[in-house]
PDB file of N, CA and C in Angstrom:
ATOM      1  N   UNK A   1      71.139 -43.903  16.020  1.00  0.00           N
ATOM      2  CA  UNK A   1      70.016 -44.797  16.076  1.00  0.00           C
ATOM      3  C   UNK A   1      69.232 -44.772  14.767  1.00  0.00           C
ATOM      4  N   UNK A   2      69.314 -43.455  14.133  1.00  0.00           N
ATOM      5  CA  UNK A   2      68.216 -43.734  12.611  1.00  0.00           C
ATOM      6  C   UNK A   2      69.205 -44.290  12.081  1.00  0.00           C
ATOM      7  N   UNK A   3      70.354 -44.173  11.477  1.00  0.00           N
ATOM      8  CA  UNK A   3      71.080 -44.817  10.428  1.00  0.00           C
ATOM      9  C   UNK A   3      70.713 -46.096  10.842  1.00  0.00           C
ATOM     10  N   UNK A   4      71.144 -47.093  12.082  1.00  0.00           N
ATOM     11  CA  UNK A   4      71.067 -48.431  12.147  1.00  0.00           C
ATOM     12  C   UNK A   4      69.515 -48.570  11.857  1.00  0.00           C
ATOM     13  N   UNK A   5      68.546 -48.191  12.381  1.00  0.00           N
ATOM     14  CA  UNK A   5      67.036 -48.485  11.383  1.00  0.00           C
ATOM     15  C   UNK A   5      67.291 -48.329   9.756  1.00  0.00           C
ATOM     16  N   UNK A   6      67.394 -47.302   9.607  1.00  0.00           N
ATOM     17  CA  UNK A   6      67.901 -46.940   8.244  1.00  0.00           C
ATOM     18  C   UNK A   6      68.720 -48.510   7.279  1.00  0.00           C
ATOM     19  N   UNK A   7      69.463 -49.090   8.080  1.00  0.00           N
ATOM     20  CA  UNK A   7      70.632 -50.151   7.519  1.00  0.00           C
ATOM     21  C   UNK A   7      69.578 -51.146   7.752  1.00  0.00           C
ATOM     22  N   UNK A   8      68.887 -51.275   8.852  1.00  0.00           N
ATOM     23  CA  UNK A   8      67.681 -53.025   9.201  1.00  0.00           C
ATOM     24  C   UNK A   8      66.841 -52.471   7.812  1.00  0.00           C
ATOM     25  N   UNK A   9      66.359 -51.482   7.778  1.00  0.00           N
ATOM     26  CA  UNK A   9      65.284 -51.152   6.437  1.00  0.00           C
ATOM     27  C   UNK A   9      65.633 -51.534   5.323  1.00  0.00           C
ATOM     28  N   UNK A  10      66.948 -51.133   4.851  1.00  0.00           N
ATOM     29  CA  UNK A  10      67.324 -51.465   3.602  1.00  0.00           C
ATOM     30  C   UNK A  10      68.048 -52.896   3.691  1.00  0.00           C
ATOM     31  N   UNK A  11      68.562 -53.202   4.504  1.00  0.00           N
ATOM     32  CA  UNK A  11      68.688 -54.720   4.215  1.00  0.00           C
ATOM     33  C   UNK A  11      67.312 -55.612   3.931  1.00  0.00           C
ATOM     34  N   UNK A  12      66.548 -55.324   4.712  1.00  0.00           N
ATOM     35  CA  UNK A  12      64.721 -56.273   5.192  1.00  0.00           C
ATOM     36  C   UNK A  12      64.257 -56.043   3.340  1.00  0.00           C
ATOM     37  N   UNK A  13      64.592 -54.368   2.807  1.00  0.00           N
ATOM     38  CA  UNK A  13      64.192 -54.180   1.609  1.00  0.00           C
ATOM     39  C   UNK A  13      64.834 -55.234   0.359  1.00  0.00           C
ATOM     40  N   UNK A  14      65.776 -55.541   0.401  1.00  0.00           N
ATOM     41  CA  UNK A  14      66.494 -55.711  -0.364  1.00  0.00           C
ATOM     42  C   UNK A  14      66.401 -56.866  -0.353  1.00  0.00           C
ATOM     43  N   UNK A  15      66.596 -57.554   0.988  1.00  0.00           N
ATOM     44  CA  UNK A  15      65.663 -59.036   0.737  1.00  0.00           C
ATOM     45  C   UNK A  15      64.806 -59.579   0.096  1.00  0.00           C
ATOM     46  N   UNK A  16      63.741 -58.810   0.451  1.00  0.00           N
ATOM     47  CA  UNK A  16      62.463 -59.100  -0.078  1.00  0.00           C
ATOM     48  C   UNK A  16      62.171 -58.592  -1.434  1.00  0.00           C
ATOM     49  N   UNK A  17      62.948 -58.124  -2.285  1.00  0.00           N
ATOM     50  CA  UNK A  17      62.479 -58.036  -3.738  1.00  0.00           C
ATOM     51  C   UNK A  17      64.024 -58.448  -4.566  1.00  0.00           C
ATOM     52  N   UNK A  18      65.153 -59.007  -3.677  1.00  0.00           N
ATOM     53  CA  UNK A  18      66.085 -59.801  -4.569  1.00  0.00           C
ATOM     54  C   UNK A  18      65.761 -61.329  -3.441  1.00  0.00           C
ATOM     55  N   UNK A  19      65.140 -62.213  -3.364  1.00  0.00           N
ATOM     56  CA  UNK A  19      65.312 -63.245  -2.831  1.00  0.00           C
ATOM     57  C   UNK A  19      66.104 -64.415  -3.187  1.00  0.00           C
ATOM     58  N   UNK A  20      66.642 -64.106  -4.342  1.00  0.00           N
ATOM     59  CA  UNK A  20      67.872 -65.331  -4.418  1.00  0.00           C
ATOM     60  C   UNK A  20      68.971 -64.840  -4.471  1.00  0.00           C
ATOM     61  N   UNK A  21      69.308 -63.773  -3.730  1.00  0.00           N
ATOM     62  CA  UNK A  21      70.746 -63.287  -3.489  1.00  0.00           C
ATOM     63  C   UNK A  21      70.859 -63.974  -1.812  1.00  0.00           C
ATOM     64  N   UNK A  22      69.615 -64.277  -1.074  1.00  0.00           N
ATOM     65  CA  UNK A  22      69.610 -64.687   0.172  1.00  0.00           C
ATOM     66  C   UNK A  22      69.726 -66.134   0.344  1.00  0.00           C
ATOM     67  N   UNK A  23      69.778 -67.324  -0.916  1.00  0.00           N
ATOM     68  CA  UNK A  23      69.809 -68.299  -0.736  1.00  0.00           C
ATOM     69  C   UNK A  23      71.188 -68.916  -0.904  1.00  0.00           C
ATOM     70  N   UNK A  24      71.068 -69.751  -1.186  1.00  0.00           N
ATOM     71  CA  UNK A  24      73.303 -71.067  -0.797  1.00  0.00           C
ATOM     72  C   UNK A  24      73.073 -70.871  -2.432  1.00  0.00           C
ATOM     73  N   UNK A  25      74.377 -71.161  -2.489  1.00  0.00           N
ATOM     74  CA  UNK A  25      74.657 -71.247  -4.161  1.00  0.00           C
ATOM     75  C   UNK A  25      74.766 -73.245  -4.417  1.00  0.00           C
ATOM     76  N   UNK A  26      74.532 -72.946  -5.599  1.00  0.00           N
ATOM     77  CA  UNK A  26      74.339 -74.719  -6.142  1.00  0.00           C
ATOM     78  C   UNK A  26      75.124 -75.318  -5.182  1.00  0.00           C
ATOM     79  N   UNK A  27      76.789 -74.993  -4.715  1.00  0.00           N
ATOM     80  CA  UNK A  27      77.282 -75.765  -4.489  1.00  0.00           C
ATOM     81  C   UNK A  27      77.249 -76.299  -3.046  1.00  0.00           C
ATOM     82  N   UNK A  28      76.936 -75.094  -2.244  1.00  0.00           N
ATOM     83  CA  UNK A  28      76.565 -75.364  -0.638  1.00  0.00           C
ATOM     84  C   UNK A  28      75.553 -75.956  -0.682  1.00  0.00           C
ATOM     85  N   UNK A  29      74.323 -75.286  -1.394  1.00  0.00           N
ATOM     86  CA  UNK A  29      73.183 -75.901  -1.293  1.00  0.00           C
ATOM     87  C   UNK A  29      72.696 -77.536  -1.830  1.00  0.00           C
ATOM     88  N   UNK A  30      73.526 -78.510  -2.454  1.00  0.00           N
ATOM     89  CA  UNK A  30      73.314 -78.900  -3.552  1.00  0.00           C
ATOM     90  C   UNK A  30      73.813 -80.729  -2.634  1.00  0.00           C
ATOM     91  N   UNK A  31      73.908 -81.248  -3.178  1.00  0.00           N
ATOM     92  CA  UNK A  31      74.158 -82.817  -2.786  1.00  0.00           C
ATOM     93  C   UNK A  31      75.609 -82.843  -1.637  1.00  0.00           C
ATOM     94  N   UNK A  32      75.877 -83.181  -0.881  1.00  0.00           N
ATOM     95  CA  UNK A  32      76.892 -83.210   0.131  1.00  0.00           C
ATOM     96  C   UNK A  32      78.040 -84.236  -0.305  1.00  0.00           C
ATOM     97  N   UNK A  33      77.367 -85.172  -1.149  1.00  0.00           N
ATOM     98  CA  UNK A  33      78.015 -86.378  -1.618  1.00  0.00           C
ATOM     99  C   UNK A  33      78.734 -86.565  -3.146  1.00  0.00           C
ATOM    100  N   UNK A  34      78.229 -85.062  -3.842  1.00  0.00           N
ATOM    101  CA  UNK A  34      78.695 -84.753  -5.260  1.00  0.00           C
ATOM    102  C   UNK A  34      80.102 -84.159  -5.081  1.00  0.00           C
ATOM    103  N   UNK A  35      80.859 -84.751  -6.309  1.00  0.00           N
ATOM    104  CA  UNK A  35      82.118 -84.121  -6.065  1.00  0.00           C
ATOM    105  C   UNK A  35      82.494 -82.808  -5.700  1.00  0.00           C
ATOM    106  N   UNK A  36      81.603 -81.963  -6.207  1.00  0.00           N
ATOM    107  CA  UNK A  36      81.485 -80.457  -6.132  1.00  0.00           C
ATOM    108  C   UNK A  36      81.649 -80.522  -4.213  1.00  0.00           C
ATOM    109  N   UNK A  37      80.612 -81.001  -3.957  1.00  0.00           N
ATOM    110  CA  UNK A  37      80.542 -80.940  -2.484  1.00  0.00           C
ATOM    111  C   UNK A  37      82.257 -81.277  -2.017  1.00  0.00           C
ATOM    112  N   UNK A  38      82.401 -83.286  -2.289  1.00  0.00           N
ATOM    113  CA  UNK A  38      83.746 -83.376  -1.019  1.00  0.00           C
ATOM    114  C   UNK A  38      84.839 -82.668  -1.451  1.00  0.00           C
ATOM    115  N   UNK A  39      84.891 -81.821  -3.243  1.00  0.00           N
ATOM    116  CA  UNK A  39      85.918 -80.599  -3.631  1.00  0.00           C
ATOM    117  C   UNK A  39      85.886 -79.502  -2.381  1.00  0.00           C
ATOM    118  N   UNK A  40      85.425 -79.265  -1.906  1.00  0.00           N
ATOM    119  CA  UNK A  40      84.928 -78.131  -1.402  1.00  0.00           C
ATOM    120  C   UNK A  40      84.683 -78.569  -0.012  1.00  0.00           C
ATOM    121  N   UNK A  41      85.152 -79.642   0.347  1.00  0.00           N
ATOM    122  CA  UNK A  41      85.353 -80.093   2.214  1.00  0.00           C
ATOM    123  C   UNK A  41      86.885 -80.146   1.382  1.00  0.00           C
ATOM    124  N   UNK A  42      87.348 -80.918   1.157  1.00  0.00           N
ATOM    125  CA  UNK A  42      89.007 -80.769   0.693  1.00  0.00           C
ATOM    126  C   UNK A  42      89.356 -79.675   0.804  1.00  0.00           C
ATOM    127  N   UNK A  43      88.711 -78.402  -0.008  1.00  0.00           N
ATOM    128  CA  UNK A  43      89.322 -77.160   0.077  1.00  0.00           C
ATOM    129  C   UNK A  43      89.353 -76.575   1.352  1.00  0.00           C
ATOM    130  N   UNK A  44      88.548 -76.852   2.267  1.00  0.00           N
ATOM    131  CA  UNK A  44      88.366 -76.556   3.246  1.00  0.00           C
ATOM    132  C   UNK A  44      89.365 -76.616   4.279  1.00  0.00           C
ATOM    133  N   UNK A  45      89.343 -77.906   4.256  1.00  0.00           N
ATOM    134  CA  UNK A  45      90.660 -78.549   5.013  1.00  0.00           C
ATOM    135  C   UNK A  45      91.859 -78.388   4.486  1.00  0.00           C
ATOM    136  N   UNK A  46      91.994 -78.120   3.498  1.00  0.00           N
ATOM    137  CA  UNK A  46      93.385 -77.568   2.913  1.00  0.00           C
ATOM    138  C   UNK A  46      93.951 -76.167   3.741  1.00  0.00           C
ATOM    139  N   UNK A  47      92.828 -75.085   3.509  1.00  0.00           N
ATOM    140  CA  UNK A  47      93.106 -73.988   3.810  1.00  0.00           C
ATOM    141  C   UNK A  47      93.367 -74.279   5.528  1.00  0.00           C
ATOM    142  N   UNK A  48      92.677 -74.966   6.561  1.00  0.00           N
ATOM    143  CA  UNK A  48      92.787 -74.793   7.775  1.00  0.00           C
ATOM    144  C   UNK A  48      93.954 -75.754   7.859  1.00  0.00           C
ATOM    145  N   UNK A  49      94.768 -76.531   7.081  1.00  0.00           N
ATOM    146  CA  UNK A  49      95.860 -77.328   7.082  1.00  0.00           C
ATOM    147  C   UNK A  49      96.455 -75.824   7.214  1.00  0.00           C
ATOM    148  N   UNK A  50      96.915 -75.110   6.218  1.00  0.00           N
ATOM    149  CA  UNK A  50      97.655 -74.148   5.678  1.00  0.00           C
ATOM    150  C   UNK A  50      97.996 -72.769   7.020  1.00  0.00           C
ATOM    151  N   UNK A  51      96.546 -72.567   7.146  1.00  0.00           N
ATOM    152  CA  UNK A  51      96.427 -70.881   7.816  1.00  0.00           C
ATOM    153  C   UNK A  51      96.352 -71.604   9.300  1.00  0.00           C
ATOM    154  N   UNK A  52      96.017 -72.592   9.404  1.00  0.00           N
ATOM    155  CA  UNK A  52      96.218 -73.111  11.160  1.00  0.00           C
ATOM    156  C   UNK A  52      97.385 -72.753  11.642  1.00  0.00           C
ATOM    157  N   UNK A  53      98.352 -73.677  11.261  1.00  0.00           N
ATOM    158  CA  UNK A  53     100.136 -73.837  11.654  1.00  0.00           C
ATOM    159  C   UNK A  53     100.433 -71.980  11.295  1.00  0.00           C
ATOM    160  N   UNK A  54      99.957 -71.147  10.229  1.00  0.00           N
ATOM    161  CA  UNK A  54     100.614 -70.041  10.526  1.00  0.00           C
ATOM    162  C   UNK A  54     100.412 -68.954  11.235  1.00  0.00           C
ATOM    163  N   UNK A  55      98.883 -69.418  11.761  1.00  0.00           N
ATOM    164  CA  UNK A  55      98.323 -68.374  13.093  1.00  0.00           C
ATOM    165  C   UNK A  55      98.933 -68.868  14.218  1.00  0.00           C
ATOM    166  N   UNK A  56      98.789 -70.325  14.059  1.00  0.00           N
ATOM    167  CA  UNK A  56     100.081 -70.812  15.847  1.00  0.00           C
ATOM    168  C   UNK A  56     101.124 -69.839  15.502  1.00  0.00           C
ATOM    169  N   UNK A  57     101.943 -70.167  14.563  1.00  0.00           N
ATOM    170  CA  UNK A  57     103.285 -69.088  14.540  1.00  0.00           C
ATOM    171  C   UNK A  57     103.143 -67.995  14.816  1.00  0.00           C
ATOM    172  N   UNK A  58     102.486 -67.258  14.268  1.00  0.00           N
ATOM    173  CA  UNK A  58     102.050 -65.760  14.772  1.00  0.00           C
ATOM    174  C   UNK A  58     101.417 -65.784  16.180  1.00  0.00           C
ATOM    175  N   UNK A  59     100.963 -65.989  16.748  1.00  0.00           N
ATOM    176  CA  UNK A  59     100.746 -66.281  17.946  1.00  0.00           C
ATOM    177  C   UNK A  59     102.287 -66.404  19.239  1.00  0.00           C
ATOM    178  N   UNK A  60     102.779 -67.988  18.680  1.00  0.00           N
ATOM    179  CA  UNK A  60     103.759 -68.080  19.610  1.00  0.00           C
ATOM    180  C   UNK A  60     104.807 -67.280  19.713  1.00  0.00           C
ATOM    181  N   UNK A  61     105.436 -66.425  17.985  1.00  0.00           N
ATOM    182  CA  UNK A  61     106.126 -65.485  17.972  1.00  0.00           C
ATOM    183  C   UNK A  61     105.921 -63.713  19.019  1.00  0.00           C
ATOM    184  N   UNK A  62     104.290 -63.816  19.331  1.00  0.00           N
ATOM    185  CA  UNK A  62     103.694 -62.417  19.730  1.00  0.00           C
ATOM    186  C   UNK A  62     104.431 -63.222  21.680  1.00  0.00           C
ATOM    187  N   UNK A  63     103.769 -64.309  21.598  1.00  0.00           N
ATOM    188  CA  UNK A  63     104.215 -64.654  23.010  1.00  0.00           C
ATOM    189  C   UNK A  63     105.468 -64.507  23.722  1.00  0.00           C
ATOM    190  N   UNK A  64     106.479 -64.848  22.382  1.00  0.00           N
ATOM    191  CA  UNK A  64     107.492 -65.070  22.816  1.00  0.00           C
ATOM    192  C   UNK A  64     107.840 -63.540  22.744  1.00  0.00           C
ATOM    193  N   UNK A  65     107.811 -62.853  21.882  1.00  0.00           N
ATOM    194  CA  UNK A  65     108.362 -61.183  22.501  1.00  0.00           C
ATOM    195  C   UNK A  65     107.832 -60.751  23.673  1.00  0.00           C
ATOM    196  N   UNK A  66     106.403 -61.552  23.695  1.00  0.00           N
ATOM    197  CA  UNK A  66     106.023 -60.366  25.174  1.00  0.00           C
ATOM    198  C   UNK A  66     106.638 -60.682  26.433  1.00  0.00           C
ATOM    199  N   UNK A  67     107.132 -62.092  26.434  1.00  0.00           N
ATOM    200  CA  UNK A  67     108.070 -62.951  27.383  1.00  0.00           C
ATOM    201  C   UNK A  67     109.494 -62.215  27.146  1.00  0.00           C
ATOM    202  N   UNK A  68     109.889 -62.145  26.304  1.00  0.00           N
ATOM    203  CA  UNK A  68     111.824 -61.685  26.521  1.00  0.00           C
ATOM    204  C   UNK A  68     111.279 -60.207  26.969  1.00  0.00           C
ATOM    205  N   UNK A  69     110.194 -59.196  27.101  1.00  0.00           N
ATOM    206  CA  UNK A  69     109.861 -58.270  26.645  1.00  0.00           C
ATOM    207  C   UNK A  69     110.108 -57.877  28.481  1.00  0.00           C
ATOM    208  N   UNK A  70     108.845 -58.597  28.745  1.00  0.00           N
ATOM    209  CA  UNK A  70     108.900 -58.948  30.413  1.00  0.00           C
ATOM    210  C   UNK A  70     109.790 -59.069  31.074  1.00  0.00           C
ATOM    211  N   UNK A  71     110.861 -59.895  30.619  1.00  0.00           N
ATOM    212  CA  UNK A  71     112.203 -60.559  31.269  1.00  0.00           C
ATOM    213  C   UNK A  71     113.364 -58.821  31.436  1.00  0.00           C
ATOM    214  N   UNK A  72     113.050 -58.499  29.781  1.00  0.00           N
ATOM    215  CA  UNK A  72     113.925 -57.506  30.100  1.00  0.00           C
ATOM    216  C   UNK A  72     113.417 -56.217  30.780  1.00  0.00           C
ATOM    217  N   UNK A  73     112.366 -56.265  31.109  1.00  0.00           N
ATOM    218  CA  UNK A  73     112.030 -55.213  31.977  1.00  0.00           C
ATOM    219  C   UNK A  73     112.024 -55.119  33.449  1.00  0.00           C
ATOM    220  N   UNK A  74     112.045 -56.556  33.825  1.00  0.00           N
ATOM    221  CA  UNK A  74     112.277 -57.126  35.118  1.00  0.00           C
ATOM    222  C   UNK A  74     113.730 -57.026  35.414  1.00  0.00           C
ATOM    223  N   UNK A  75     114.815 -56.971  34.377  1.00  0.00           N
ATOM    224  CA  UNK A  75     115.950 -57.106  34.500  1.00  0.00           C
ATOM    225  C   UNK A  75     116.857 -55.690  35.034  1.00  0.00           C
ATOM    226  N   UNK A  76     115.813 -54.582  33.957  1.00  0.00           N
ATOM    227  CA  UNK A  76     116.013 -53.397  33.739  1.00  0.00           C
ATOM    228  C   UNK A  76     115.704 -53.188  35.523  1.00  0.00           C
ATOM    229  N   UNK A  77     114.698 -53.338  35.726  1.00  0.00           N
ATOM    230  CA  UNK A  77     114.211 -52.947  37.643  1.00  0.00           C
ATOM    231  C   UNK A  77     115.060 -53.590  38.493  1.00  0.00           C
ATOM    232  N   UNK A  78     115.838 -54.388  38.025  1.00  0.00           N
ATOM    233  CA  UNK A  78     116.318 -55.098  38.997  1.00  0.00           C
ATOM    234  C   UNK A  78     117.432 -53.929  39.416  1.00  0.00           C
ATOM    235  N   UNK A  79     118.103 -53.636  38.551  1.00  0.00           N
ATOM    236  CA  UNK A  79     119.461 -52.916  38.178  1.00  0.00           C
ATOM    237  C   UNK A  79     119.306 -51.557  38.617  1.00  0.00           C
ATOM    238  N   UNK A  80     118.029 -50.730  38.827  1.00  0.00           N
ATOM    239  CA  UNK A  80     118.094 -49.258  39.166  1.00  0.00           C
ATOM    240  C   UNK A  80     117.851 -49.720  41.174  1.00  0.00           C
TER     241      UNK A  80
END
């Protein structure tokens, strides 16, 4: 319990005498409609183009072992 006070203290500290480490940088913060901005929805959507389709894969691959995984253990009980 002191360390986590300890961690709210020094964060609350650190805030309050660096205050522009707590704000958006030009580019979040900055026009929505500047190229900088729709660069940076593009990138966005690039990456969730990219890492989407390969978390499904990882996913359906975990499914599909735990399914043959099941099957053969059901198979295994069947047999004793």
């Amino acid at each position: 319990m002191i360390k986590l006070s300890l961690l709210k203290r020094t964060i609350l500290l650190s805030s309050l005498l660096s205050p522009s480490m707590i704000l958006a940088c030009a580019t979040c913060f900055g026009d929505p409609n500047s190229n900088a901005g729709k660069g940076m929805d593009m990138a966005i959507l690039t990456l969730l183009g990219i890492i989407g389709p390969i978390l499904f894969a990882i996913a359906a691959g975990i499914i599909s072992i735990g399914l043959k995984s099941k099957k053969i253990n059901q198979d295994l009980n069947k047999n004793d």
